[in-house]
PDB file of N, CA and C in Angstrom:
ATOM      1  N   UNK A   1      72.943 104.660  86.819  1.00  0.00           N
ATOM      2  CA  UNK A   1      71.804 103.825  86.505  1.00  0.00           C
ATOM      3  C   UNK A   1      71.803 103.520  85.016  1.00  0.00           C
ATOM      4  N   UNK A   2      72.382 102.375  84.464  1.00  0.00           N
ATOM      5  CA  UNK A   2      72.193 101.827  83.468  1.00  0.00           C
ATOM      6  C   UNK A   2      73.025 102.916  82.512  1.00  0.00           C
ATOM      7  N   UNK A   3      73.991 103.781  82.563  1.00  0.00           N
ATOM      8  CA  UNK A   3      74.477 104.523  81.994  1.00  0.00           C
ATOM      9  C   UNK A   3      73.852 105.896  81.820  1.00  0.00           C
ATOM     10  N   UNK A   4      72.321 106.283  82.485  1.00  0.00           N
ATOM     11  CA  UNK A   4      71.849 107.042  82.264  1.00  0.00           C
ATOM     12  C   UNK A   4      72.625 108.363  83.089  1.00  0.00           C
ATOM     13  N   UNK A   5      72.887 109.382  82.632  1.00  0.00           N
ATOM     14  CA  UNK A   5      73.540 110.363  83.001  1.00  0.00           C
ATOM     15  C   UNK A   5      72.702 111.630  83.460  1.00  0.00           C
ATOM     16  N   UNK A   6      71.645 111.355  83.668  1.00  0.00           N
ATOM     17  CA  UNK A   6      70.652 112.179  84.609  1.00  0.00           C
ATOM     18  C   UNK A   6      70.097 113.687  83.423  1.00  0.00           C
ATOM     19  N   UNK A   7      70.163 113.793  82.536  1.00  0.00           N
ATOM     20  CA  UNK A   7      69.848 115.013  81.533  1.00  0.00           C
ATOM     21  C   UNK A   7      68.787 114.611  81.318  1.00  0.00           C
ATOM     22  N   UNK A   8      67.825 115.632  80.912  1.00  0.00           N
ATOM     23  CA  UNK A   8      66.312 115.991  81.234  1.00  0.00           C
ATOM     24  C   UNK A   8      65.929 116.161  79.885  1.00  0.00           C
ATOM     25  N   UNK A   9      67.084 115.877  78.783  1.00  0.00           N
ATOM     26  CA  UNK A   9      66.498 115.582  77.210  1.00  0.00           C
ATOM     27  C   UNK A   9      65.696 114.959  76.905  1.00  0.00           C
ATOM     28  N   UNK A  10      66.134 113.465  77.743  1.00  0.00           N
ATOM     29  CA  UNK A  10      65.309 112.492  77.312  1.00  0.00           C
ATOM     30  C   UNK A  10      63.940 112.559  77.124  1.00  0.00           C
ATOM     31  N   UNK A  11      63.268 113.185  78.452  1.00  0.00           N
ATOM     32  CA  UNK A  11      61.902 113.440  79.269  1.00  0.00           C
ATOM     33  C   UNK A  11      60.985 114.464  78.459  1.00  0.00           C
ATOM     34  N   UNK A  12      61.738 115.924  77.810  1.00  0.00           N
ATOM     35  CA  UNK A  12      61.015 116.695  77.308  1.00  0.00           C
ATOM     36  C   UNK A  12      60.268 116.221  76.061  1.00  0.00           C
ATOM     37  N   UNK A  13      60.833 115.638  75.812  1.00  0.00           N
ATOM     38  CA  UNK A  13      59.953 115.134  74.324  1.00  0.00           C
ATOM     39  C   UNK A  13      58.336 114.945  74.712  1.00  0.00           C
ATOM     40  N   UNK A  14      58.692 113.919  75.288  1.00  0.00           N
ATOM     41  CA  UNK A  14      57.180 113.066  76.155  1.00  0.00           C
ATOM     42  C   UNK A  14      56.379 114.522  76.684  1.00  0.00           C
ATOM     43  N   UNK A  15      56.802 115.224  77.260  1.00  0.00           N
ATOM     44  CA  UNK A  15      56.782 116.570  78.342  1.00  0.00           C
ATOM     45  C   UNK A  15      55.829 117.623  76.906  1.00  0.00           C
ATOM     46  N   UNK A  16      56.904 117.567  75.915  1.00  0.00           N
ATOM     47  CA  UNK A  16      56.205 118.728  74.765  1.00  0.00           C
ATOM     48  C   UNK A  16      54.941 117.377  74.229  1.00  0.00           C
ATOM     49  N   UNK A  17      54.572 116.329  74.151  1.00  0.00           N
ATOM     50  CA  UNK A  17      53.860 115.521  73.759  1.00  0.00           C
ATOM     51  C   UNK A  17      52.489 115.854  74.602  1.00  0.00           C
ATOM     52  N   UNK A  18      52.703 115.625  75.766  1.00  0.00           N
ATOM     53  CA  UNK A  18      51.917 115.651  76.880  1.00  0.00           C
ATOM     54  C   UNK A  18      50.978 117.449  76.609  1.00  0.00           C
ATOM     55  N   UNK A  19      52.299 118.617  76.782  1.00  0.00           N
ATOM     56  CA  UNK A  19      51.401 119.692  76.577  1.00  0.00           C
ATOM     57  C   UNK A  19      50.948 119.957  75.425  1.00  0.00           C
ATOM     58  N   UNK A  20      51.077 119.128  74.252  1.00  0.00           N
ATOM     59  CA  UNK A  20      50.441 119.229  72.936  1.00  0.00           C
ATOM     60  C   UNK A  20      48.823 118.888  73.063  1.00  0.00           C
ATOM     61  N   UNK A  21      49.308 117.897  74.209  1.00  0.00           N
ATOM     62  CA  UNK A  21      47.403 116.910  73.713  1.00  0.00           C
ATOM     63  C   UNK A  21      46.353 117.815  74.721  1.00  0.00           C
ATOM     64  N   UNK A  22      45.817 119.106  74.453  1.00  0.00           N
ATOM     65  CA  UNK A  22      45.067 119.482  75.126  1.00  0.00           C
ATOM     66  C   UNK A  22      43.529 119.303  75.613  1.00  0.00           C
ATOM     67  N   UNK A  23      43.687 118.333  74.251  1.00  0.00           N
ATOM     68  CA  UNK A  23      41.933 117.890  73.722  1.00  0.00           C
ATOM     69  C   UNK A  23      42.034 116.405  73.984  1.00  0.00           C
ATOM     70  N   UNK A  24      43.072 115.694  73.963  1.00  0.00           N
ATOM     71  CA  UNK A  24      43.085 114.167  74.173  1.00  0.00           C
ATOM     72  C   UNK A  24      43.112 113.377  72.827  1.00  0.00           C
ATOM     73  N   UNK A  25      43.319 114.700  71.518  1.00  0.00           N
ATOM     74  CA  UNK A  25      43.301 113.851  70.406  1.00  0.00           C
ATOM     75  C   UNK A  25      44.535 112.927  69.844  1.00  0.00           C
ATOM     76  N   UNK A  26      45.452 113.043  70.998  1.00  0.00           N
ATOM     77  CA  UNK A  26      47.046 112.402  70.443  1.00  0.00           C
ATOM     78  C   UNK A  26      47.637 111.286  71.466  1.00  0.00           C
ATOM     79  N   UNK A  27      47.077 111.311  72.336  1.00  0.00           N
ATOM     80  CA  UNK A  27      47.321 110.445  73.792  1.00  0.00           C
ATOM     81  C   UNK A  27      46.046 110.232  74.494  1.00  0.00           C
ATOM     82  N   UNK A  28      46.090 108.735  75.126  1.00  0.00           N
ATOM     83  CA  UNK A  28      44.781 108.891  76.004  1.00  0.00           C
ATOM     84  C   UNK A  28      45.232 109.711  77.278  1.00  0.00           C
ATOM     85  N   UNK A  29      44.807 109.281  78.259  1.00  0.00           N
ATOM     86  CA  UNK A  29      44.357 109.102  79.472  1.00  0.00           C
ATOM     87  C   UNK A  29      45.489 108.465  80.289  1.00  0.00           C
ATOM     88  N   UNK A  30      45.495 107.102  79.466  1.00  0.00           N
ATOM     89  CA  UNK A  30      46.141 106.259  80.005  1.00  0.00           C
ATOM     90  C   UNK A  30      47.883 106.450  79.829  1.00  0.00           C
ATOM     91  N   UNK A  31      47.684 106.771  78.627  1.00  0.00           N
ATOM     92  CA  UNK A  31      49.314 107.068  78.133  1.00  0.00           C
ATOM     93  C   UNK A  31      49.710 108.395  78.781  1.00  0.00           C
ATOM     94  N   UNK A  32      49.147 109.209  78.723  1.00  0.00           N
ATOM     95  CA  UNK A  32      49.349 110.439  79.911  1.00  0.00           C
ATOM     96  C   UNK A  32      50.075 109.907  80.968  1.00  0.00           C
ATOM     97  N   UNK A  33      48.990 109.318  81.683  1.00  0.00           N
ATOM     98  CA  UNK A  33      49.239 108.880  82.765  1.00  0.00           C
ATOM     99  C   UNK A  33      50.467 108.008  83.180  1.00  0.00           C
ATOM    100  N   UNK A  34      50.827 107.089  81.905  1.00  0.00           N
ATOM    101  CA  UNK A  34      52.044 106.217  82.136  1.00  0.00           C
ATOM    102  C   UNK A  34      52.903 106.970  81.945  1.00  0.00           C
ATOM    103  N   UNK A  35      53.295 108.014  81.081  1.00  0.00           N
ATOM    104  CA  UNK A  35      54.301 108.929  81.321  1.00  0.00           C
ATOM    105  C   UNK A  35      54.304 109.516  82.022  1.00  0.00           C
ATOM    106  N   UNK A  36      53.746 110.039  82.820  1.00  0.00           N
ATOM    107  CA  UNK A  36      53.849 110.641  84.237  1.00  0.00           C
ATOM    108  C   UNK A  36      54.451 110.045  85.237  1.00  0.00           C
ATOM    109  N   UNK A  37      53.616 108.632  85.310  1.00  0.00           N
ATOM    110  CA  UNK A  37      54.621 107.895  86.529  1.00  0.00           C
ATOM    111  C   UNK A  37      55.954 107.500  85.988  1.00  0.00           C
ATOM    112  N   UNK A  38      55.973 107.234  85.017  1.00  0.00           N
ATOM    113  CA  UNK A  38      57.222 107.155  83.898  1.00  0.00           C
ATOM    114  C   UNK A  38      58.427 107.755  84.283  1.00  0.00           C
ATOM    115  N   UNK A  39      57.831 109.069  84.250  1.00  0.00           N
ATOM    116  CA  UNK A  39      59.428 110.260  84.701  1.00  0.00           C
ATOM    117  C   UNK A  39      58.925 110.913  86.069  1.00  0.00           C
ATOM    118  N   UNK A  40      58.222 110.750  86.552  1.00  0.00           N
ATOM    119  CA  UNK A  40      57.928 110.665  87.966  1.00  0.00           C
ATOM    120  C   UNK A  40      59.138 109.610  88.659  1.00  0.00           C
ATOM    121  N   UNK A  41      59.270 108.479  88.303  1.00  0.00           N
ATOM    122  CA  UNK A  41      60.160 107.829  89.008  1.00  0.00           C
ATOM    123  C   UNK A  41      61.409 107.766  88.964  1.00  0.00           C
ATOM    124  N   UNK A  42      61.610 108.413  87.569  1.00  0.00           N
ATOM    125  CA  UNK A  42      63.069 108.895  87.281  1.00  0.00           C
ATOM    126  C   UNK A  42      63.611 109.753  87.959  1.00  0.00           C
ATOM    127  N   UNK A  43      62.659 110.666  88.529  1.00  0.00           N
ATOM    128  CA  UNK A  43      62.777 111.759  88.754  1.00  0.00           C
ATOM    129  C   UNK A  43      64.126 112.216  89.808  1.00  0.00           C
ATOM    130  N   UNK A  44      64.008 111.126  90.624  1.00  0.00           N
ATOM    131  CA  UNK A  44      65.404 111.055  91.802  1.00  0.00           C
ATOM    132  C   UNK A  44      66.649 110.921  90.616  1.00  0.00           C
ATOM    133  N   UNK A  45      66.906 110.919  89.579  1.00  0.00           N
ATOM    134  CA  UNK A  45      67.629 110.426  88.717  1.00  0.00           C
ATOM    135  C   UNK A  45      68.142 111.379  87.905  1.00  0.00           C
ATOM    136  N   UNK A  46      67.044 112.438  87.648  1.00  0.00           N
ATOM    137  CA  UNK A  46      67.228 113.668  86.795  1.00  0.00           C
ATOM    138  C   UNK A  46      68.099 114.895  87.629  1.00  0.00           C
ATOM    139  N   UNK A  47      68.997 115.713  86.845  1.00  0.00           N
ATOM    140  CA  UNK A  47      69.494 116.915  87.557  1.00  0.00           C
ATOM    141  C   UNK A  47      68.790 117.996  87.023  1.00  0.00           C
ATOM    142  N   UNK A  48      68.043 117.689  88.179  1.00  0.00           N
ATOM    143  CA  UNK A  48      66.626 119.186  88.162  1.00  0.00           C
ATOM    144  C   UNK A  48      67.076 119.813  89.520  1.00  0.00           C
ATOM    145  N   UNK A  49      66.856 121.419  89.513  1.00  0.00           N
ATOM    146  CA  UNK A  49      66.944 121.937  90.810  1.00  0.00           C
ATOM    147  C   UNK A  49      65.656 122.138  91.298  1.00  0.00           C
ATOM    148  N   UNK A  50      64.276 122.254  90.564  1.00  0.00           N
ATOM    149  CA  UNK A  50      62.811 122.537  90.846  1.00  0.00           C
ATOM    150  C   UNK A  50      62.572 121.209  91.267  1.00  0.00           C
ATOM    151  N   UNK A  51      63.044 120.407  91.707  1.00  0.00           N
ATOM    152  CA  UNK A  51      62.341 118.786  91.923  1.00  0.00           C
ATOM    153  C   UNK A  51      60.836 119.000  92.746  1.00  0.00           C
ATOM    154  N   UNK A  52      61.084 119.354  93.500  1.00  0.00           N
ATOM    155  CA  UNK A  52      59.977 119.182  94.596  1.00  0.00           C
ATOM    156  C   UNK A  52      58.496 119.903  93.666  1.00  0.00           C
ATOM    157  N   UNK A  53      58.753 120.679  92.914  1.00  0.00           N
ATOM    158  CA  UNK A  53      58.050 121.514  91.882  1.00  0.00           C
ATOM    159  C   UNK A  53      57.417 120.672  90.889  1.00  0.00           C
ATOM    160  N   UNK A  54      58.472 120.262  90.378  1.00  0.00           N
ATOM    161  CA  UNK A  54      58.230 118.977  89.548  1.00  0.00           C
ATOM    162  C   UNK A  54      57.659 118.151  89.596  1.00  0.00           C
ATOM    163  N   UNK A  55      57.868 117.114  90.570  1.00  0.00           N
ATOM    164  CA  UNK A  55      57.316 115.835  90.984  1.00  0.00           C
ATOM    165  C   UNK A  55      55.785 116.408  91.683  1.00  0.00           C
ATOM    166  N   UNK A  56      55.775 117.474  92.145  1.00  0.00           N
ATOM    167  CA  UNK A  56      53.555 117.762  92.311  1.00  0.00           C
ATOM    168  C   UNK A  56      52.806 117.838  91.124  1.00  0.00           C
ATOM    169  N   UNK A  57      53.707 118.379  89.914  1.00  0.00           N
ATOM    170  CA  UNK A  57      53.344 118.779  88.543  1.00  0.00           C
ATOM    171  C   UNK A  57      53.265 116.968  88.469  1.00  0.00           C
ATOM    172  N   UNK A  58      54.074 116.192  88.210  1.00  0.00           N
ATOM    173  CA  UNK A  58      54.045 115.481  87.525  1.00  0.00           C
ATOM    174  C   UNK A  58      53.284 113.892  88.351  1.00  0.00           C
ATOM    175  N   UNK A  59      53.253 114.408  89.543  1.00  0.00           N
ATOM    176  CA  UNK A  59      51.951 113.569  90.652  1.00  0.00           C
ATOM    177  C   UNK A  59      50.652 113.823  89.644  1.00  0.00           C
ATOM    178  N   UNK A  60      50.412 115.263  89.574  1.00  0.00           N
ATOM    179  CA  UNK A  60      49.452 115.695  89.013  1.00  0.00           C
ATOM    180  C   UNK A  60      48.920 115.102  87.479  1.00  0.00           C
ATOM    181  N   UNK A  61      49.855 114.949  87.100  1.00  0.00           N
ATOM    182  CA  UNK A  61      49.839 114.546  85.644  1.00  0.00           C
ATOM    183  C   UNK A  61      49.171 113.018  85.418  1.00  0.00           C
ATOM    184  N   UNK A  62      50.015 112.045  87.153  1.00  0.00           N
ATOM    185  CA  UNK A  62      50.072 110.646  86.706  1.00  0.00           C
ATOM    186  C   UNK A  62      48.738 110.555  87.671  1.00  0.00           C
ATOM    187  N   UNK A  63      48.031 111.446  88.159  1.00  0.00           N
ATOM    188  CA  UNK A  63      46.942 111.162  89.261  1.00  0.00           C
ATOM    189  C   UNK A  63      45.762 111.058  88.217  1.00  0.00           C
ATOM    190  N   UNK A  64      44.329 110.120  88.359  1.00  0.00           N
ATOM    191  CA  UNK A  64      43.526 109.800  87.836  1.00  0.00           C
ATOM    192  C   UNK A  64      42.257 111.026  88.231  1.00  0.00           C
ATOM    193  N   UNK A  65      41.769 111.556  87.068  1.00  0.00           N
ATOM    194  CA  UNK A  65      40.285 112.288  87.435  1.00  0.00           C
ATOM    195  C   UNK A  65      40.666 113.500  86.296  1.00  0.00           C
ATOM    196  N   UNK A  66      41.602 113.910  85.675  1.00  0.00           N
ATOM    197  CA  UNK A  66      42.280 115.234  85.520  1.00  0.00           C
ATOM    198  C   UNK A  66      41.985 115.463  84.009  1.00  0.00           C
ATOM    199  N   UNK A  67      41.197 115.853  83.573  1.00  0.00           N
ATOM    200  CA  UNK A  67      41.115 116.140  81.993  1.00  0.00           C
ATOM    201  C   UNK A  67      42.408 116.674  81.240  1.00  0.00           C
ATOM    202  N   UNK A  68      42.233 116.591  80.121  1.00  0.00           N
ATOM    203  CA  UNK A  68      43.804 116.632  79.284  1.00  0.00           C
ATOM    204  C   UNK A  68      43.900 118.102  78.947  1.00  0.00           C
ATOM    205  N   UNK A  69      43.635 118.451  79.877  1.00  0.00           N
ATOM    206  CA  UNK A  69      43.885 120.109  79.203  1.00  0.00           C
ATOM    207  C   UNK A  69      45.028 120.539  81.036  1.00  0.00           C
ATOM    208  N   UNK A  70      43.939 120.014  82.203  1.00  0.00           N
ATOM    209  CA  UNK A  70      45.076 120.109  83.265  1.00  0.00           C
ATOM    210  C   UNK A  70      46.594 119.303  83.228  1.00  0.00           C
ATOM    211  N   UNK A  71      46.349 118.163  82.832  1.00  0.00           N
ATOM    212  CA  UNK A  71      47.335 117.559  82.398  1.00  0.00           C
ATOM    213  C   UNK A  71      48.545 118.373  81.736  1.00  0.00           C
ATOM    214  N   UNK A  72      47.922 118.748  80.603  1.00  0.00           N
ATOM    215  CA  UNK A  72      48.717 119.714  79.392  1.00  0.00           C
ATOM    216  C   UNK A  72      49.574 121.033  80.078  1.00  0.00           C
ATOM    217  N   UNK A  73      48.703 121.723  80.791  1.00  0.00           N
ATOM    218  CA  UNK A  73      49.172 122.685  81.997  1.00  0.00           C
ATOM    219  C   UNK A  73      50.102 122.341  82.385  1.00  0.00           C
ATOM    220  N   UNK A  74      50.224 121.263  83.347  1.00  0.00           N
ATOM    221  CA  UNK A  74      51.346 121.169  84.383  1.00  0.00           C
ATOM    222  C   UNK A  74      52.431 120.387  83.163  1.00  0.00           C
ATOM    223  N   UNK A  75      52.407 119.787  82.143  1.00  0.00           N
ATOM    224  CA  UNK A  75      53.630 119.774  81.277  1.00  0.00           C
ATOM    225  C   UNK A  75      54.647 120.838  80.700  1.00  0.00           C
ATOM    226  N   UNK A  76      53.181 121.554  80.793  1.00  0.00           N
ATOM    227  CA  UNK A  76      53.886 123.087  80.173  1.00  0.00           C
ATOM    228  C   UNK A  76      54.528 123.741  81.315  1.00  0.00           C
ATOM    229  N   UNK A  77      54.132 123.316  82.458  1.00  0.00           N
ATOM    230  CA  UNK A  77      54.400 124.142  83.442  1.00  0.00           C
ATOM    231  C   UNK A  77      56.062 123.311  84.059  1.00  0.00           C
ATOM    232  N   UNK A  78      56.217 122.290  83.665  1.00  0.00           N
ATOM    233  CA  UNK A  78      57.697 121.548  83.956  1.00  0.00           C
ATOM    234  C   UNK A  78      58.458 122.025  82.998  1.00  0.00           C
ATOM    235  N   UNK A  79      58.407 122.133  81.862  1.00  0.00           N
ATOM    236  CA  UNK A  79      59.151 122.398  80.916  1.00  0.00           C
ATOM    237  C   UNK A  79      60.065 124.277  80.972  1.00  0.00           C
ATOM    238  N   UNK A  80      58.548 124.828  81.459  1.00  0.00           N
ATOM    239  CA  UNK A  80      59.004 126.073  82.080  1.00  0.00           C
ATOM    240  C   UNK A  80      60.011 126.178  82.735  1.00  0.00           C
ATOM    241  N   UNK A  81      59.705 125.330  83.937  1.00  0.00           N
ATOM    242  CA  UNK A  81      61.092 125.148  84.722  1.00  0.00           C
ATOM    243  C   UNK A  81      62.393 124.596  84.707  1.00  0.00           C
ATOM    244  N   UNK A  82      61.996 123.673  83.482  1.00  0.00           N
ATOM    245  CA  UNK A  82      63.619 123.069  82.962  1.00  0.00           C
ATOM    246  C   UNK A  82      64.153 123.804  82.400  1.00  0.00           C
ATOM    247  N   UNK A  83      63.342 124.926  81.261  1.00  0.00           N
ATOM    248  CA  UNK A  83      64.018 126.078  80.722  1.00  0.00           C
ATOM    249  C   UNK A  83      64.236 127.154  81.374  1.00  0.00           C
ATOM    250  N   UNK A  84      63.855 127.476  82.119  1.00  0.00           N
ATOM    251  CA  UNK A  84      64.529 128.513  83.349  1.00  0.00           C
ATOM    252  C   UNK A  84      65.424 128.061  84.203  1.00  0.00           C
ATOM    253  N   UNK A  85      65.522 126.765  84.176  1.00  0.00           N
ATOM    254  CA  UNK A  85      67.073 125.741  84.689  1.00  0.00           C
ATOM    255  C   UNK A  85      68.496 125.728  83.741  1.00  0.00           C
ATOM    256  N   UNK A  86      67.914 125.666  82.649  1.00  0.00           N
ATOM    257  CA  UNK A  86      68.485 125.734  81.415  1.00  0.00           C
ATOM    258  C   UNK A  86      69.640 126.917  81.070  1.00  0.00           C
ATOM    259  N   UNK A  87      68.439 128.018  81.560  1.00  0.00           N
ATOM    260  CA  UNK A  87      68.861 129.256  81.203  1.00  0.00           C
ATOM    261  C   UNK A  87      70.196 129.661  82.431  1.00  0.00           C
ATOM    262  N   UNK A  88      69.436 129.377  83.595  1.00  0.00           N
ATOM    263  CA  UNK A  88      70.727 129.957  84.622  1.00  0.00           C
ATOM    264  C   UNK A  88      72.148 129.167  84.411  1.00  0.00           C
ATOM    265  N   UNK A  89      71.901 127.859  83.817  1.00  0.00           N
ATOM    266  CA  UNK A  89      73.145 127.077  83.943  1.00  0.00           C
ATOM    267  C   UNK A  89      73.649 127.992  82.993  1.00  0.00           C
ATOM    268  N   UNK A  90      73.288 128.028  81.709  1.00  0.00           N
ATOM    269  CA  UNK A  90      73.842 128.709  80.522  1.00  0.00           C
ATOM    270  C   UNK A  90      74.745 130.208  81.618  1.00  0.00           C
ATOM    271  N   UNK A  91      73.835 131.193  82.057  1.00  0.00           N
ATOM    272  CA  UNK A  91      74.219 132.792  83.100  1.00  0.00           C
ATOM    273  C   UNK A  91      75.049 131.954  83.381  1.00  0.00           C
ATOM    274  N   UNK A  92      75.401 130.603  84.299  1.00  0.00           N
ATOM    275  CA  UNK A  92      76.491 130.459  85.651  1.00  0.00           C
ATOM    276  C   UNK A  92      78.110 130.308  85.368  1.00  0.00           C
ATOM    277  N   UNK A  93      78.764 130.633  85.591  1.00  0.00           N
ATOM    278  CA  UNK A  93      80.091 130.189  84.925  1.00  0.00           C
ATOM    279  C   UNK A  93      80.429 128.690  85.690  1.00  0.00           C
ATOM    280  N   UNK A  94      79.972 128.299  86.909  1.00  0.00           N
ATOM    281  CA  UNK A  94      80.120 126.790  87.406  1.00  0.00           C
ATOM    282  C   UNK A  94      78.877 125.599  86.670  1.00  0.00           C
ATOM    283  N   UNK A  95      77.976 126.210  86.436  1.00  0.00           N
ATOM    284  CA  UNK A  95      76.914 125.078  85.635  1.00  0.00           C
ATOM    285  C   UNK A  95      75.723 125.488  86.846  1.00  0.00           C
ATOM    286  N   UNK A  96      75.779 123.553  86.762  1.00  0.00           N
ATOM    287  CA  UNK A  96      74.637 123.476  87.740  1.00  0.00           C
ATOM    288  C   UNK A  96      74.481 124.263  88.949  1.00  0.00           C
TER     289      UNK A  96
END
């Protein structure tokens, strides 16, 4: 897809952005929200093994009603899992 090679670099940024704004003083609502569906749709795209994990976190993120502190949660809570993805590839001698 467009040269994109499926690594989950890209995404964390937005991801550490997202669990920064706990108060809503750095992102609305709205921008939350567009990054969510953002890498929500990537998501078939990314080499994540938590997908199914992921994509409720990040439903969650792009779903309307959710104050920026739940929001912030489930960013923190993806990132968790990319770094505990992170980590086993690093343990595996095959990778992924």
């Amino acid at each position: 897809m467009f040269g994109f090679d499926g690594s989950t670099k890209a995404i964390i940024s937005f991801l550490e952005q997202i669990r920064d704004n706990k108060e809503g003083d750095k992102l609305t609502h709205k921008e939350v929200r567009a990054f969510g569906r953002l890498i929500l749709n990537l998501l078939p795209n990314l080499r994540v093994l938590e997908d199914e994990k992921i994509q409720f976190m990040l439903a969650a993120i792009s779903s309307a009603g959710l104050p920026h502190y739940d929001r912030s949660f489930a960013a923190e809570q993806i990132l968790k899992l990319l770094e505990e993805q992170k980590q086993r590839n690093l343990n595996s001698p095959d990778g992924f």
